[in-house]
N, C-alpha and C. Protein backbone atom coordinates (compact mmCIF):
# COMPACT_ATOMS: atom_id res chain seq x y z
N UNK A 1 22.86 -83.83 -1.00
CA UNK A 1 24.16 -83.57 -1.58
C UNK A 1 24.23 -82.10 -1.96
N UNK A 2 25.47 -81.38 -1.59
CA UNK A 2 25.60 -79.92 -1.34
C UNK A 2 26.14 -79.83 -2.82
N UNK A 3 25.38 -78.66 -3.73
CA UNK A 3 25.91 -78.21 -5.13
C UNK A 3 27.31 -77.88 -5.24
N UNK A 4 28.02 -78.02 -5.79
CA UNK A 4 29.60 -77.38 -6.01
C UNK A 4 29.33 -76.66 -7.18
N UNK A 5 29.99 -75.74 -7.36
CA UNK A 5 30.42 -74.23 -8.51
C UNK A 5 31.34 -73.64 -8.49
N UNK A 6 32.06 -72.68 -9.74
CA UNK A 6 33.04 -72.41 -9.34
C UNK A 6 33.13 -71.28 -7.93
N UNK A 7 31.97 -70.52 -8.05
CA UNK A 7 31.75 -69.22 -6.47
C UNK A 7 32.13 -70.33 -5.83
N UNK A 8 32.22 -71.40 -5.66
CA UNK A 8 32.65 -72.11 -4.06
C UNK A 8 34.21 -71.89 -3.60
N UNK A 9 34.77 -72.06 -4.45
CA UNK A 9 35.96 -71.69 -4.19
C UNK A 9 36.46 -70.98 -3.45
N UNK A 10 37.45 -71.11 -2.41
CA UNK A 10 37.88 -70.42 -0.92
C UNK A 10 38.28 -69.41 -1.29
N UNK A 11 38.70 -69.00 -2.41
CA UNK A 11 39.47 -67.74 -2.72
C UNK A 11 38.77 -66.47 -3.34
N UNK A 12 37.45 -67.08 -3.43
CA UNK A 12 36.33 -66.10 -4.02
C UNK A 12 35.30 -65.59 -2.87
N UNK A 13 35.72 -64.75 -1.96
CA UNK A 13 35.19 -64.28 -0.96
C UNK A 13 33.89 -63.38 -1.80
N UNK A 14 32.70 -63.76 -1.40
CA UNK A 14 31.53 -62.44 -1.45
C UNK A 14 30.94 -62.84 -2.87
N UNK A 15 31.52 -63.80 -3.48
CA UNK A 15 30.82 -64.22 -4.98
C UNK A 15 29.61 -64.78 -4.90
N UNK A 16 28.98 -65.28 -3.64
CA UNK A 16 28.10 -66.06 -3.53
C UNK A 16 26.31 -65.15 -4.50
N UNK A 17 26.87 -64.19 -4.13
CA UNK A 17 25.47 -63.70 -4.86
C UNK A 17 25.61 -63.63 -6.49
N UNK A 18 26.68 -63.88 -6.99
CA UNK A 18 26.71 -63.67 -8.34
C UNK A 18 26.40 -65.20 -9.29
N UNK A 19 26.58 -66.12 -8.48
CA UNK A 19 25.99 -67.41 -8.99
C UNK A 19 24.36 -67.89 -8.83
N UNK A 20 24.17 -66.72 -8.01
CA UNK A 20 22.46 -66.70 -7.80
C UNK A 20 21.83 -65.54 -8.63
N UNK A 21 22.35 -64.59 -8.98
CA UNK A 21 21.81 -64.34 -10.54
C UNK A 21 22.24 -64.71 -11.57
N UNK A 22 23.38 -65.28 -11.78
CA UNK A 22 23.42 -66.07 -13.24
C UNK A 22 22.56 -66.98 -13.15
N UNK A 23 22.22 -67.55 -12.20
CA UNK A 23 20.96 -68.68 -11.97
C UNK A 23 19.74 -67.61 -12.70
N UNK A 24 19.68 -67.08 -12.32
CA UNK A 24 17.81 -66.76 -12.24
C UNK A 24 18.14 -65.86 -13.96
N UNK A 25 19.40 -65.61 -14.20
CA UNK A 25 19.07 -65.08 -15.86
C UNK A 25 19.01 -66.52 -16.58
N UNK A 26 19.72 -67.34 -16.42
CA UNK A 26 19.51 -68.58 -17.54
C UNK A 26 18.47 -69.03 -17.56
N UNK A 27 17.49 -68.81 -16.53
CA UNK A 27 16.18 -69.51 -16.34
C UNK A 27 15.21 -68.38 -17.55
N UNK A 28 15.48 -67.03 -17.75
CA UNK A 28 14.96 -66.20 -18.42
C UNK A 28 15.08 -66.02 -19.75
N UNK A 29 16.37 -67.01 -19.80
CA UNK A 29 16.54 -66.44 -21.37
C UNK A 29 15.67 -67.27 -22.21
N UNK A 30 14.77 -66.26 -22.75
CA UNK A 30 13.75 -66.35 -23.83
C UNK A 30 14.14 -65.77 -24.66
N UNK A 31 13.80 -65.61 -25.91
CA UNK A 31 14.34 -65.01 -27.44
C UNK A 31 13.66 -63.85 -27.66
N UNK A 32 12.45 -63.50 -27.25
CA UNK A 32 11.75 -62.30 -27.52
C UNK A 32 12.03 -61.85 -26.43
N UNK A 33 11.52 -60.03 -26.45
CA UNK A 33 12.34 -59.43 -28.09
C UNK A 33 13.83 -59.62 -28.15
N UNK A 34 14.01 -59.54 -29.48
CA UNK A 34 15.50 -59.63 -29.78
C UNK A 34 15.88 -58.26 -29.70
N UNK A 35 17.34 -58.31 -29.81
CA UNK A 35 18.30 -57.47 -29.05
C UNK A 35 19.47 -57.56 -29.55
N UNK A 36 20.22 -56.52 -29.84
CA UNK A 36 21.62 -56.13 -29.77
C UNK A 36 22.31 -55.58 -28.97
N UNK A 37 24.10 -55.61 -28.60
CA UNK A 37 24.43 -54.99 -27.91
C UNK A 37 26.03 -54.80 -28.08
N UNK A 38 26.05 -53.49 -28.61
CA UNK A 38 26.97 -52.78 -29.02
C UNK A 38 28.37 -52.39 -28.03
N UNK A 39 29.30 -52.46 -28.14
CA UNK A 39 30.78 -51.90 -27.20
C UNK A 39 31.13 -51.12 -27.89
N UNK A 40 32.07 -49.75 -27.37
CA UNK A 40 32.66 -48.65 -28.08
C UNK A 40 34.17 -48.41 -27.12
N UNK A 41 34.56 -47.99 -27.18
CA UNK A 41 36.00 -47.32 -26.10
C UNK A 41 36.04 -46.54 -26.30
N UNK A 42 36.04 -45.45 -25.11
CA UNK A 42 36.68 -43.78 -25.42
C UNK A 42 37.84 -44.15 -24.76
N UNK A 43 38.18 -42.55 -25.42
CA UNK A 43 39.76 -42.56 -25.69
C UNK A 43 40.19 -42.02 -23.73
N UNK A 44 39.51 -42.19 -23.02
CA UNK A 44 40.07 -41.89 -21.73
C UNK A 44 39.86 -43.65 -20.96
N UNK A 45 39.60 -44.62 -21.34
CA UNK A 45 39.45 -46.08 -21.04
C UNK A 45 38.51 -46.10 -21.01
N UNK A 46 37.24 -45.31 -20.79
CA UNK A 46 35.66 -45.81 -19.96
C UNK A 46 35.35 -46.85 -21.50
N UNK A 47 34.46 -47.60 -20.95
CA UNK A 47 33.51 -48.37 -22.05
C UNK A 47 32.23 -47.98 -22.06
N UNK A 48 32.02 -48.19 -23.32
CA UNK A 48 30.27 -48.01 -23.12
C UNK A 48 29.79 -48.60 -23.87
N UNK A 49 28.20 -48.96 -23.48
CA UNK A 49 27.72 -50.39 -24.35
C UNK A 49 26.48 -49.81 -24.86
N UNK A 50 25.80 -50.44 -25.71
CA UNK A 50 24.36 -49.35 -25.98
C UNK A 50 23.63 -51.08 -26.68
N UNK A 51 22.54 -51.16 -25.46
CA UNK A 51 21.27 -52.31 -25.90
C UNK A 51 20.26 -51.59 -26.26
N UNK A 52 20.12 -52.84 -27.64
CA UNK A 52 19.36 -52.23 -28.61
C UNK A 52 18.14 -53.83 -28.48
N UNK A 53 16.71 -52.91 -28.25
CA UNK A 53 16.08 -54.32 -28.16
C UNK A 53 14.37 -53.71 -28.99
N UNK A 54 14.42 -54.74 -30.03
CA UNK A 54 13.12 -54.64 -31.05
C UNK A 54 11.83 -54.77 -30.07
N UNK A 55 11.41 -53.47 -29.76
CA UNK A 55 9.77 -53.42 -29.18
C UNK A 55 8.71 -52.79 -30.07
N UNK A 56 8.82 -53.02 -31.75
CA UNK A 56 7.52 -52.49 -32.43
C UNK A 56 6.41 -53.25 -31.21
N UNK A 57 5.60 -51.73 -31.53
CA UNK A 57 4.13 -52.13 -31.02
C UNK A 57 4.19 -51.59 -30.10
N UNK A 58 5.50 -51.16 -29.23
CA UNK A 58 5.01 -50.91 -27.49
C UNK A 58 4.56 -49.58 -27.53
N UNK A 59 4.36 -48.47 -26.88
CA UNK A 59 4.42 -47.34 -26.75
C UNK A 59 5.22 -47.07 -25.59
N UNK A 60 5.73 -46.05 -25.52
CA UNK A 60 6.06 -45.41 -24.53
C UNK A 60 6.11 -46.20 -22.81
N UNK A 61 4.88 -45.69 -22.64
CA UNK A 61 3.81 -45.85 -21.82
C UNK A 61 3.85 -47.64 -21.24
N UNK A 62 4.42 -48.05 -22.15
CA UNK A 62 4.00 -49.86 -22.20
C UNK A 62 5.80 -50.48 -21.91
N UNK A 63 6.24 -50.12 -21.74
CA UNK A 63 8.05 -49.96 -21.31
C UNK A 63 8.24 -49.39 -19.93
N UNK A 64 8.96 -50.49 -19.45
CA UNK A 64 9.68 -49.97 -18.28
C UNK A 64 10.94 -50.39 -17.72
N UNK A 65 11.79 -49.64 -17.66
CA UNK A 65 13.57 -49.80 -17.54
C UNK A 65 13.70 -49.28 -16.05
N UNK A 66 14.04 -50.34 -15.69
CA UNK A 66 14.77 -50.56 -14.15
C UNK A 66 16.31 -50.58 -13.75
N UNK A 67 17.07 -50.51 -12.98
CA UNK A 67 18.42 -51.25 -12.34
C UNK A 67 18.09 -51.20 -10.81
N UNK A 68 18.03 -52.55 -10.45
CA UNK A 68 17.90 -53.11 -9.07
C UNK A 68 18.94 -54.06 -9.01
N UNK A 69 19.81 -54.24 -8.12
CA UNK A 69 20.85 -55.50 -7.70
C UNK A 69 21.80 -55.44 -8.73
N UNK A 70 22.26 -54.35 -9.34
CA UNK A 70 23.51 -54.87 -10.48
C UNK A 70 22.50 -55.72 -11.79
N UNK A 71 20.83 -55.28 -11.93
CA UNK A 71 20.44 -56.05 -13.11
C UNK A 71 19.46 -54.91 -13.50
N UNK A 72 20.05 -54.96 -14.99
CA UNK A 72 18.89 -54.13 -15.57
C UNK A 72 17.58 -55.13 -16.44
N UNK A 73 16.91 -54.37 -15.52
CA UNK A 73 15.17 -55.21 -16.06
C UNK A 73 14.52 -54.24 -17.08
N UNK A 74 14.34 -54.87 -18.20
CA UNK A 74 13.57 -54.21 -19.34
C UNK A 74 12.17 -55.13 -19.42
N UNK A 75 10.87 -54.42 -19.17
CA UNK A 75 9.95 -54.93 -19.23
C UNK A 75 8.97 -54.18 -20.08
N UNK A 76 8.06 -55.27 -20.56
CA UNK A 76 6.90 -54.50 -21.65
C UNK A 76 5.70 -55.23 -21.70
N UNK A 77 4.77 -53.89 -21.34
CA UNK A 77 3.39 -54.96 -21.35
C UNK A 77 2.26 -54.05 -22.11
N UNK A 78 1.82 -55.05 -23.38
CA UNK A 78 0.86 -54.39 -23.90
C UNK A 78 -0.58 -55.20 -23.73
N UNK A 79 -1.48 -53.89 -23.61
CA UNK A 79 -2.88 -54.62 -23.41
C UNK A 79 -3.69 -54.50 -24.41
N UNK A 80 -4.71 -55.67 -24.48
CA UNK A 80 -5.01 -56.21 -25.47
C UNK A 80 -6.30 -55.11 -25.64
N UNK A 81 -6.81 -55.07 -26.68
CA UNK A 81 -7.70 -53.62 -27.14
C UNK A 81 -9.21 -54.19 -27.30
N UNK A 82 -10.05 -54.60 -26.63
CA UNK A 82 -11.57 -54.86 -26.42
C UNK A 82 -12.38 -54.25 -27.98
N UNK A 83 -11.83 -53.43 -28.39
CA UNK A 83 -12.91 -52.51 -29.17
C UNK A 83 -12.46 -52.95 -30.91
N UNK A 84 -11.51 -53.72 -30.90
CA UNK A 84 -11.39 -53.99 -32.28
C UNK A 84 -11.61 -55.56 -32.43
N UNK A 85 -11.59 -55.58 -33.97
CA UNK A 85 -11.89 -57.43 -34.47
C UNK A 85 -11.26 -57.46 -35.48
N UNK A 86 -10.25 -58.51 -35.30
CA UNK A 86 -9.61 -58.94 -35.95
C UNK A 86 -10.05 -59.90 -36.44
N UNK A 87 -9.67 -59.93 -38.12
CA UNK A 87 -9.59 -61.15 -39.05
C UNK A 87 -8.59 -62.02 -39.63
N UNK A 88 -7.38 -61.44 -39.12
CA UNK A 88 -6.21 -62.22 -38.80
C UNK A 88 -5.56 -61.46 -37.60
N UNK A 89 -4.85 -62.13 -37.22
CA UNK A 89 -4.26 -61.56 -35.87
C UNK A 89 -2.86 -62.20 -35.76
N UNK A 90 -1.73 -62.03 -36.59
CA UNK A 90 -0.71 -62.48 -36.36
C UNK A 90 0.27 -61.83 -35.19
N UNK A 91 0.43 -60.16 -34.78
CA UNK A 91 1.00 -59.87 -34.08
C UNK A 91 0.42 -59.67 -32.55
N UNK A 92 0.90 -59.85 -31.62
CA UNK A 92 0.26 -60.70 -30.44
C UNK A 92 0.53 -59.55 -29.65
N UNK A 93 -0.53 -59.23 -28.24
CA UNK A 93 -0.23 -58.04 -27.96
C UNK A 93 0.59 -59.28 -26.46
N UNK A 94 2.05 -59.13 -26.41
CA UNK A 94 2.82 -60.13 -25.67
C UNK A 94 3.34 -58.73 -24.26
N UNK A 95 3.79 -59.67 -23.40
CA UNK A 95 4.56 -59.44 -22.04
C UNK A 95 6.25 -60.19 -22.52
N UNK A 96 6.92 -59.21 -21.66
CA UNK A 96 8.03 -59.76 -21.84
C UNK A 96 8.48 -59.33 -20.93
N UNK A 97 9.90 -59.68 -20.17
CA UNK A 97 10.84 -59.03 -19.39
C UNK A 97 12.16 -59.56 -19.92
N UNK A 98 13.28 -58.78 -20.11
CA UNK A 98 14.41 -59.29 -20.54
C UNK A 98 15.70 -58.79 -19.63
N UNK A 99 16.39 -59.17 -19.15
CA UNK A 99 17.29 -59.16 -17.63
C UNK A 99 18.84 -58.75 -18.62
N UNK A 100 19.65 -58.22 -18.11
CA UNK A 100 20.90 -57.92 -18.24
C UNK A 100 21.68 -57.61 -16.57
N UNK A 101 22.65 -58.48 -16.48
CA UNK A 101 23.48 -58.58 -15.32
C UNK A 101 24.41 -57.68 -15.89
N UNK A 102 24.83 -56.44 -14.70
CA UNK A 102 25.82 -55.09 -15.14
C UNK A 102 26.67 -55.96 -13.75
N UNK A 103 27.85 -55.55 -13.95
CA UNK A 103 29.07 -55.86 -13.61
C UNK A 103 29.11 -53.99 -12.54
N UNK A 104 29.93 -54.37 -11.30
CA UNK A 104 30.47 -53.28 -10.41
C UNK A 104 30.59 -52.47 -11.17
N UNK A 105 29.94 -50.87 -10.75
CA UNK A 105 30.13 -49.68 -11.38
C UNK A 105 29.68 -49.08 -12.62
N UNK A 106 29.25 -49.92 -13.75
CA UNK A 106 28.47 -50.08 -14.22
C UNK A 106 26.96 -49.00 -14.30
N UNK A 107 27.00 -47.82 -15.32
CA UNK A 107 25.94 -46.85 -14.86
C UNK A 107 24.76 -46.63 -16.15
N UNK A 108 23.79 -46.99 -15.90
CA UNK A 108 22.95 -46.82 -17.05
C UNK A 108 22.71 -45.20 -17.52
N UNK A 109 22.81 -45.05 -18.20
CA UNK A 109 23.05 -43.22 -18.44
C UNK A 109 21.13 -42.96 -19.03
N UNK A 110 20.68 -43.86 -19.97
CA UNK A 110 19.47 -43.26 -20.47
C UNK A 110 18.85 -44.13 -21.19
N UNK A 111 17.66 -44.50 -21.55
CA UNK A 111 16.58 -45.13 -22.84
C UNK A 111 15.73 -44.41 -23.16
N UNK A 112 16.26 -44.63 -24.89
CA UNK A 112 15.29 -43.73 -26.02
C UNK A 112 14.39 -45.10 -26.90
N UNK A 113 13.44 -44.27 -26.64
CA UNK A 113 12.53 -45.36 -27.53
C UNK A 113 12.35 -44.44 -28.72
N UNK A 114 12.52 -45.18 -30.59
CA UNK A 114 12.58 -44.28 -31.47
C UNK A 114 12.52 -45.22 -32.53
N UNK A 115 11.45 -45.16 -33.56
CA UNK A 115 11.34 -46.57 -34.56
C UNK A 115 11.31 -47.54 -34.14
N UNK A 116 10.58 -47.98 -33.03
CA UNK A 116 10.41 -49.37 -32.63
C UNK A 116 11.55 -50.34 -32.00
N UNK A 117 12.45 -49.39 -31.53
CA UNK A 117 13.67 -49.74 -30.96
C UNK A 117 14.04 -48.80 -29.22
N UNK A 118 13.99 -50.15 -28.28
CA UNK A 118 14.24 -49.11 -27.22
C UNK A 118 15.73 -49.30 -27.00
N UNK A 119 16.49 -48.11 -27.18
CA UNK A 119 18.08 -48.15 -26.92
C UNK A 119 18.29 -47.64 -25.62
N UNK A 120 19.23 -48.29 -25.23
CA UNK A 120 19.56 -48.26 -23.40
C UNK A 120 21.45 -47.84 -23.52
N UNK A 121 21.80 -46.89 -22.85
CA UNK A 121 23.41 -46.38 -22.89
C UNK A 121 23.16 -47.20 -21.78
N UNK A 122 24.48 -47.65 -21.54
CA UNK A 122 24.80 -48.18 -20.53
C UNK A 122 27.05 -47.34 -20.45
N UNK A 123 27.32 -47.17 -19.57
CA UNK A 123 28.75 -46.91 -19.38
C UNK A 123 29.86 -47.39 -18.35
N UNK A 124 30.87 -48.05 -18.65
CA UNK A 124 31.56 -48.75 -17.39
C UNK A 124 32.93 -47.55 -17.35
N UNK A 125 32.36 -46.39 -16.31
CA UNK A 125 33.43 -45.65 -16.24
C UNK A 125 35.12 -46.33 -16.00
N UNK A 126 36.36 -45.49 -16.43
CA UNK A 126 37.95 -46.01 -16.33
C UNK A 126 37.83 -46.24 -14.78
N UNK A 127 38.18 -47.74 -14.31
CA UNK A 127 38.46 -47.48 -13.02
C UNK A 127 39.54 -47.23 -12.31
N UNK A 128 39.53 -46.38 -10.94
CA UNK A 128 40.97 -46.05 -10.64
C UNK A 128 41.75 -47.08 -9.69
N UNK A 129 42.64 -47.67 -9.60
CA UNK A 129 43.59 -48.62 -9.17
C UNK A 129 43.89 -48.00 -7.62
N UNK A 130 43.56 -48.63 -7.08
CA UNK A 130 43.90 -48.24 -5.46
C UNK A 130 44.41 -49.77 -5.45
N UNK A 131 45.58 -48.89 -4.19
CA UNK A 131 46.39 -50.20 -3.49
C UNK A 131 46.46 -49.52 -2.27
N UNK A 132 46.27 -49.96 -1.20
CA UNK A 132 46.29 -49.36 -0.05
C UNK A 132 47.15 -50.70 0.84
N UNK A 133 47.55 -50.25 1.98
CA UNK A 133 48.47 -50.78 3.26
C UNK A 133 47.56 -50.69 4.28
N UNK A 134 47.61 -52.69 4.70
CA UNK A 134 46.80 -52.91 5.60
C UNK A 134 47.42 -53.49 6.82
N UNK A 135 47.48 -52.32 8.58
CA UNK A 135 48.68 -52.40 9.36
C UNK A 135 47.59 -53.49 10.16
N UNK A 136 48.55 -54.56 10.74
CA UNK A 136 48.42 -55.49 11.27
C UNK A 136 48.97 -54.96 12.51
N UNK A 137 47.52 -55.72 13.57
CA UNK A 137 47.76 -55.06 15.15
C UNK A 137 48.05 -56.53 15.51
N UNK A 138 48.86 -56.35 16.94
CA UNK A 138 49.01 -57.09 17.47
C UNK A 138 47.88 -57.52 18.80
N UNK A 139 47.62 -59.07 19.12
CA UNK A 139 46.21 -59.55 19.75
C UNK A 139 47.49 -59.08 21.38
């Protein structure tokens, strides 16, 4: 039995790939690290968004910010330190990856890591409205 969704719909030409990453983010969403994510408007229409995601512990070095396919991948991997001993050990040296689906046009401008917070600009420049005339040939 063939899945139905709304991308099936005859009138949604080319959507087919966008129900195959909302697939593969719901499968991801895990809670660590947590995260914010801010909207602003300038005064010429663009938007801009700024994710804010809690990485005490990482360094630098241990972060890595991607955009592949319209998804920004925030990943972090810290390794565990051989040379010390712990007598409690509550904070865990963890892996994570955390996915954000950007929408057409959509431009990541920069990430600052600063107090244990890596902030990501993200900007959805004003888009411009084209209408164009499409001449129909005869067969």
């Amino acid at each position: 039995m063939s899945r139905v969704s709304m991308f099936s719909a005859p009138f949604l030409l080319g959507f087919d790939a966008f129900e195959e990453r909302i697939d593969r983010l719901s499968k991801a969403a895990d809670g660590y690290p947590p995260y914010n994510i801010e909207r602003t408007l300038e005064r010429e229409g663009a938007e801009s968004f700024v994710i804010s995601i809690a990485v005490a512990g990482f360094a630098e070095s241990d972060l890595d910010v991607t955009v592949e396919d319209n998804q920004l991948l925030v990943r972090g991997r810290q390794k565990d330190d051989a040379t010390r001993e712990y007598l409690h050990r509550g904070i865990a040296a963890r892996q994570f990856q955390r996915n954000f689906l950007l929408a057409d046009g959509m431009v990541v401008q920069d990430a600052e890591l600063r107090n244990g917070m890596l902030v990501i600009s993200v900007v959805r420049p004003k888009a411009e409205k084209i209408a164009r005339r499409i001449e129909i040939r005869s067969a």
